[in-house]
Protein backbone atom coordinates (compact mmCIF):
# COMPACT_ATOMS: atom_id res chain seq x y z
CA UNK A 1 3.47 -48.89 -204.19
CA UNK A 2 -0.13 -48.46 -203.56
CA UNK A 3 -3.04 -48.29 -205.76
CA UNK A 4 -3.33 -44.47 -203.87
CA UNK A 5 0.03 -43.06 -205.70
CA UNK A 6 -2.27 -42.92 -209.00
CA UNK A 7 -4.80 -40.16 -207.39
CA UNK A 8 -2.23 -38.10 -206.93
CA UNK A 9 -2.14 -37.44 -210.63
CA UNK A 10 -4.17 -35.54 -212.51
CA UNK A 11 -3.36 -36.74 -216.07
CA UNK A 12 -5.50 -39.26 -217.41
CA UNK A 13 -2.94 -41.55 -218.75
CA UNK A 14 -1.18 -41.88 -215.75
CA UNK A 15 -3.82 -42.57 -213.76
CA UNK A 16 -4.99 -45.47 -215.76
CA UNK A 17 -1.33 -47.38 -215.04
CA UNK A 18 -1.67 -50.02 -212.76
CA UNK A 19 0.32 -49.30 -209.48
CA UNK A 20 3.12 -51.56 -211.22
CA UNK A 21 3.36 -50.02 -214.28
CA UNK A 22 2.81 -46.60 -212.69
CA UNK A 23 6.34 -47.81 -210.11
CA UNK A 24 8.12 -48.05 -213.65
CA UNK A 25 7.65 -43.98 -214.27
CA UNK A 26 7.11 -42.45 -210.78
CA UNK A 27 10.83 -42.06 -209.53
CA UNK A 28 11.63 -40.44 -212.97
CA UNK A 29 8.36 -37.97 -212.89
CA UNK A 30 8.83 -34.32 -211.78
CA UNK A 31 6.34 -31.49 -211.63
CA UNK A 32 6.85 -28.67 -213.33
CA UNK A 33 4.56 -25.53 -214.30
CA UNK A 34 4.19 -24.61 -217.80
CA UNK A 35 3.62 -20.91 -218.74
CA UNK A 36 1.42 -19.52 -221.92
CA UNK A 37 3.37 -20.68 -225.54
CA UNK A 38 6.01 -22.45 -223.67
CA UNK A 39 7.60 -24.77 -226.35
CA UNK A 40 7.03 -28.53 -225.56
CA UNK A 41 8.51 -30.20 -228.61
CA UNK A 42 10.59 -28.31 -231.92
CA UNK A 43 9.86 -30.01 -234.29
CA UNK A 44 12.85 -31.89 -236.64
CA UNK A 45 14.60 -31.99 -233.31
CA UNK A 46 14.94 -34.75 -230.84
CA UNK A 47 12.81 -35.26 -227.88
CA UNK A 48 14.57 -34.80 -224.87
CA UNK A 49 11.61 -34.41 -222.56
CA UNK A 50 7.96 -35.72 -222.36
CA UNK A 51 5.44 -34.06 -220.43
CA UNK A 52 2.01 -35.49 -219.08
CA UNK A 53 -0.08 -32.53 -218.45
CA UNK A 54 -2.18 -32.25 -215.23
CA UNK A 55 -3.76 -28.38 -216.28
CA UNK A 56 -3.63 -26.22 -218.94
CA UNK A 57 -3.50 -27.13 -222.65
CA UNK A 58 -1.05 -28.40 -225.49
CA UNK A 59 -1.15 -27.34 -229.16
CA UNK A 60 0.63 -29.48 -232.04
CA UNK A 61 0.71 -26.95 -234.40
CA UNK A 62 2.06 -27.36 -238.44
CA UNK A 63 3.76 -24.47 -240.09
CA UNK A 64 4.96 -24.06 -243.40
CA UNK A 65 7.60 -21.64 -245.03
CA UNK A 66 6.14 -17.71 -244.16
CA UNK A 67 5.06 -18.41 -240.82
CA UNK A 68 1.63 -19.89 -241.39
CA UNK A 69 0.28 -22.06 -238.94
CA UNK A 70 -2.13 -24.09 -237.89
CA UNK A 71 -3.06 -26.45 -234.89
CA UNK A 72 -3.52 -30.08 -236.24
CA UNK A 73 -3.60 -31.90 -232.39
CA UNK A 74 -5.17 -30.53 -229.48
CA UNK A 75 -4.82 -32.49 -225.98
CA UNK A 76 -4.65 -31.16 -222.03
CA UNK A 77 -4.89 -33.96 -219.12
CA UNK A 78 -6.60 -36.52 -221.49
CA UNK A 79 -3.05 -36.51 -223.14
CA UNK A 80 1.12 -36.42 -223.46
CA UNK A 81 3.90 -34.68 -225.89
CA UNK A 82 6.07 -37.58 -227.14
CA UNK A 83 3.70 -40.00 -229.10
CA UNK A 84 7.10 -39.68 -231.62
CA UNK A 85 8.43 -41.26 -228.54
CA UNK A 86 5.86 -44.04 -228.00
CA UNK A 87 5.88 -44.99 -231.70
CA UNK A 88 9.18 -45.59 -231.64
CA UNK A 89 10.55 -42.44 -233.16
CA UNK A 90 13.19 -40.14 -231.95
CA UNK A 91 11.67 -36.70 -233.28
CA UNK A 92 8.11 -35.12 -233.68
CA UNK A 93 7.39 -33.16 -237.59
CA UNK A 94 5.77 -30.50 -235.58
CA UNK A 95 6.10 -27.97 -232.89
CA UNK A 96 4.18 -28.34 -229.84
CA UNK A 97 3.25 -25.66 -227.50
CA UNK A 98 1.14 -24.50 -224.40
CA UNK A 99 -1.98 -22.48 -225.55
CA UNK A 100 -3.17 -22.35 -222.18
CA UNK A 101 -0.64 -22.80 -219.11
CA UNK A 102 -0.90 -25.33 -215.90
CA UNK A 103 1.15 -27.82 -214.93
CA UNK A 104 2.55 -31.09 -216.10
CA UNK A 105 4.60 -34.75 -214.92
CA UNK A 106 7.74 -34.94 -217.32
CA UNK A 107 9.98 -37.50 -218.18
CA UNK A 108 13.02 -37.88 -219.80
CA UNK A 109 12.58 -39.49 -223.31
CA UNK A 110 15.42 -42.20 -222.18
CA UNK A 111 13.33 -43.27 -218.89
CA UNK A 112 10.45 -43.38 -220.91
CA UNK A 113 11.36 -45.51 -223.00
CA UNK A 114 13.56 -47.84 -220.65
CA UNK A 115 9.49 -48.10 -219.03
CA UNK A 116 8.48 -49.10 -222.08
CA UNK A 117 10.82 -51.59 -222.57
CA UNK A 118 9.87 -52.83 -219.33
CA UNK A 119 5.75 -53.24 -219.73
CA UNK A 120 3.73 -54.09 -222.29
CA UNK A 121 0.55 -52.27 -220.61
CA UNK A 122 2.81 -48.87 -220.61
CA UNK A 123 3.63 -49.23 -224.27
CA UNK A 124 0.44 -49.85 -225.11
CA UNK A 125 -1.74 -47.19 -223.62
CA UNK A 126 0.81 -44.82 -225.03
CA UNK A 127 0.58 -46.29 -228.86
CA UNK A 128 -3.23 -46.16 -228.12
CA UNK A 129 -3.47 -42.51 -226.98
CA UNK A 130 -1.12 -41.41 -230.13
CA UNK A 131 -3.43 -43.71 -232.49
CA UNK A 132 -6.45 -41.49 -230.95
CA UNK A 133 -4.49 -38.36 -231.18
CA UNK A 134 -3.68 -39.24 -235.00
CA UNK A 135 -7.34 -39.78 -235.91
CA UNK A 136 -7.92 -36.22 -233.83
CA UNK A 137 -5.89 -34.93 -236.35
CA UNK A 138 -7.82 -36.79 -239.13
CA UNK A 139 -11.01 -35.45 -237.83
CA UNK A 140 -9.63 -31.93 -237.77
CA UNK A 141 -8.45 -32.14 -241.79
CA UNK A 142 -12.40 -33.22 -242.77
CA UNK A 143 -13.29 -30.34 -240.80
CA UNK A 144 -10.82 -28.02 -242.26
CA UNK A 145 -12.19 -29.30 -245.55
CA UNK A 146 -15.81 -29.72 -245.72
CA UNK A 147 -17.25 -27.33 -243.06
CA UNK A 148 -17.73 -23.34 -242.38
CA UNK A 149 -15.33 -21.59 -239.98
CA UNK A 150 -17.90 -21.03 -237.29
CA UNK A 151 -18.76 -24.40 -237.09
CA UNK A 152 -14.94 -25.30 -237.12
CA UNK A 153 -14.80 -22.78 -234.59
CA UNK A 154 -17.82 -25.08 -232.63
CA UNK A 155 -15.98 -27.96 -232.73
CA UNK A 156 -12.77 -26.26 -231.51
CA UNK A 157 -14.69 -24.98 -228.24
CA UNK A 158 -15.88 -28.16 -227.66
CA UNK A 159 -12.32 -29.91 -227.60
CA UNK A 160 -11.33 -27.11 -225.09
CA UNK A 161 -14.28 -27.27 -222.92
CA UNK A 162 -13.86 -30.95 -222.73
CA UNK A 163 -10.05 -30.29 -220.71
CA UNK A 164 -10.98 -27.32 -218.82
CA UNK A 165 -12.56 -27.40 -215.43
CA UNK A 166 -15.08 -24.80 -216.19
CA UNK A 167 -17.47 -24.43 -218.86
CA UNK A 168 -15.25 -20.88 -219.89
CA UNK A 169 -11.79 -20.12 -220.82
CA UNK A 170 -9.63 -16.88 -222.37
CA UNK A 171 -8.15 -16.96 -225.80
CA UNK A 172 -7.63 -13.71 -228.12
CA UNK A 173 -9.02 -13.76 -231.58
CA UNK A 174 -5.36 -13.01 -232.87
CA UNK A 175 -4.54 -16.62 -231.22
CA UNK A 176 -7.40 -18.22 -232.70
CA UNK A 177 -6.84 -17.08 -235.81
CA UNK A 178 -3.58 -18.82 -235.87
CA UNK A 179 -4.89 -22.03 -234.53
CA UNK A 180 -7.52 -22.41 -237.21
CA UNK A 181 -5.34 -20.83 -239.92
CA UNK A 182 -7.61 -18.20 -240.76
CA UNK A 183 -7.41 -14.09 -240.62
CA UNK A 184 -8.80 -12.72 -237.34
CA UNK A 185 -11.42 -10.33 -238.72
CA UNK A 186 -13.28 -13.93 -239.87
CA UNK A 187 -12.69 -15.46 -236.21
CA UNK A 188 -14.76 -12.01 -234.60
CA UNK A 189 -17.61 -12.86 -237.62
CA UNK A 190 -17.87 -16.54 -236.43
CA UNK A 191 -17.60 -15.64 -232.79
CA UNK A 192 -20.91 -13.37 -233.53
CA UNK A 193 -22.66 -16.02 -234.97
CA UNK A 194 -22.05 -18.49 -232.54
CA UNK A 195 -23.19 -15.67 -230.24
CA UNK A 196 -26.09 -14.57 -232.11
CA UNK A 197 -26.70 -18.50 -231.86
CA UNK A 198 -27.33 -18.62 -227.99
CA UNK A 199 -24.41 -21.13 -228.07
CA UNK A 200 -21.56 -19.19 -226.42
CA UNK A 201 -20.99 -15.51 -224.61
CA UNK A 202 -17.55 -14.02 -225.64
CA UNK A 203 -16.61 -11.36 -224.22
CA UNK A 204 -12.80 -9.69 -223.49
CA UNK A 205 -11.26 -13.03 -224.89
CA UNK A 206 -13.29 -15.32 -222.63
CA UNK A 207 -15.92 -17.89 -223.86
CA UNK A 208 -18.12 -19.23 -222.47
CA UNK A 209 -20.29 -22.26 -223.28
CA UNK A 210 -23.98 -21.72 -223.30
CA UNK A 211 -25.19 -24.41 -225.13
CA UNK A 212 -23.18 -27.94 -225.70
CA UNK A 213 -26.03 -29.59 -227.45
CA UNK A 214 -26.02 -27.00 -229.89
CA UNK A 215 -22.45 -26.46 -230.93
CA UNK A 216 -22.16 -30.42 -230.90
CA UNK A 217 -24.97 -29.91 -233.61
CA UNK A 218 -23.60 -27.60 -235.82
CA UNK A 219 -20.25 -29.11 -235.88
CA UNK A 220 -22.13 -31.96 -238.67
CA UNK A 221 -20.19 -34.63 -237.02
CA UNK A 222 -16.81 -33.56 -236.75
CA UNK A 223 -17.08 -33.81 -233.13
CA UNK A 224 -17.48 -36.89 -231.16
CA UNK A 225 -15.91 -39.83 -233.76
CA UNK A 226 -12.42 -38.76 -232.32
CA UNK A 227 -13.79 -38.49 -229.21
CA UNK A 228 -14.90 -41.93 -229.00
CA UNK A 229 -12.28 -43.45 -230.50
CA UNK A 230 -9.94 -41.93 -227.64
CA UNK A 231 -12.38 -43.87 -224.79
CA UNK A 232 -12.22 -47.16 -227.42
CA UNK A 233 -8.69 -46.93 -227.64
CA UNK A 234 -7.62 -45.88 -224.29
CA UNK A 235 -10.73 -46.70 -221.51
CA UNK A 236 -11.04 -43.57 -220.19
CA UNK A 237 -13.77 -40.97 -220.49
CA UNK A 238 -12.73 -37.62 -222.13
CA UNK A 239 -14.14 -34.98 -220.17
CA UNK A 240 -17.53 -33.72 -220.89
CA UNK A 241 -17.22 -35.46 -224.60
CA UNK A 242 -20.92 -36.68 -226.25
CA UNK A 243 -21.30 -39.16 -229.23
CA UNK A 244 -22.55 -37.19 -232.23
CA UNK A 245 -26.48 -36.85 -231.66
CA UNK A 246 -28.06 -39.84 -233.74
CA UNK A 247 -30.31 -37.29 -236.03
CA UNK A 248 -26.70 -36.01 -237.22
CA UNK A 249 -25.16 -37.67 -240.23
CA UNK A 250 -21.08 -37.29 -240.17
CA UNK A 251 -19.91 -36.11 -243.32
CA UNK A 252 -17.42 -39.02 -243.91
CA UNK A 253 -15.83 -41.50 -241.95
CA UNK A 254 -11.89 -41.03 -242.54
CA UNK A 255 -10.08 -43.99 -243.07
């Protein structure tokens, strides 16, 4: 197999495999589109399936008793379902779900692993994007902690703008609400403020970005550590993603 078969991938991971590695996965990989809130993983139940997306985005999402929810993992091309798998687990303590649908490469869990089993390299780009993915999730608890919802709500738009192609996407308030664990009437108050800001233009559940700089800004750090640490850990450039300006002192550094 040529070096060529990569480029005709559009997830990140996959095209960082060297033709080799990439031979251990190919005749196991099919394409398959992925509609809006399509479940990707249940979680408490085994993974069956691991998908690679090429478009759209994933959620993990944790819910407790009631129905509550909120989105603890965020990933689109940069990223994979299954890190259970790649850890050496069988299951996944959260659901996972489309929150924006494209397309993805999927796997079976068993030829996944049998890949694994086979390279080193494949194993370890896949514990290194779930290490990344777990300090996301880090990163996202110091935000849910320490900072105001519009600035959470900052530092969500960034993460999406990152895996989309174009500096806009859709969402409903009711959606964010549930991704950032909050009521809706306080998502439409720190949508206006952003707005008021000059940093995005929301209008009939699209956003757009208007000012990177500035939402990087008032996110106090929360964006770009995670970031980083995803490019450390893996090699590859995520997206449009900026180190935290130097005049901007992170609230913590999570361990």
């Amino acid at each position: 197999m040529s070096g060529q078969h990569a480029s005709l991938f559009e997830n990140r991971l996959l095209r960082a495999l060297s033709p080799a590695d990439l031979h251990l996965l190919v005749p196991s990989l099919e394409r398959v589109q992925l509609s809006l809130r399509q479940s990707l993983e249940t979680a408490h139940q085994p993974i069956d399936r691991v998908y690679f997306l090429e478009s759209g985005l994933g959620s993990v999402v944790a819910s407790k008793d009631g129905g509550t929810t909120v989105e603890v993992g965020l990933f689109g091309r940069d990223g994979m379902t299954g890190t259970s798998i790649a850890l050496g687990d069988t299951e996944s303590p959260f659901d996972c779900f489309t929150q924006m649908d494209g397309s993805a490469m999927r796997i079976s869990a068993d030829n996944l692993r049998k890949a694994m089993s086979k390279s080193i390299a494949v194993t370890d780009l896949l514990i290194h994007y779930a290490r990344s993915l777990g300090i996301q999730t880090t990163y996202t608890a110091l935000a849910n902690g320490q900072i105001k919802l519009e600035e959470r709500l900052a530092r969500w738009i960034l993460m999406v703008d990152d895996r989309v192609d174009h500096g806009s996407f859709l969402v409903t308030h009711e959606f964010l609400a549930m991704m950032l664990g909050v009521r809706r009437p306080g998502v439409t108050v720190a949508l206006q403020i952003l707005e008021s800001s000059h940093l995005i233009r929301s209008q009939r559940g699209e956003i757009v970005v208007k000012d990177r700089e500035g939402l990087i800004r008032l996110t106090k750090g929360t964006y770009g550590p995670s970031e980083e640490e995803y490019e450390r850990l893996t090699g590859i450039r995520l997206g449009k993603s900026k180190p935290v300006p130097k005049d901007d002192t992170p609230l913590a550094t999570p361990a």
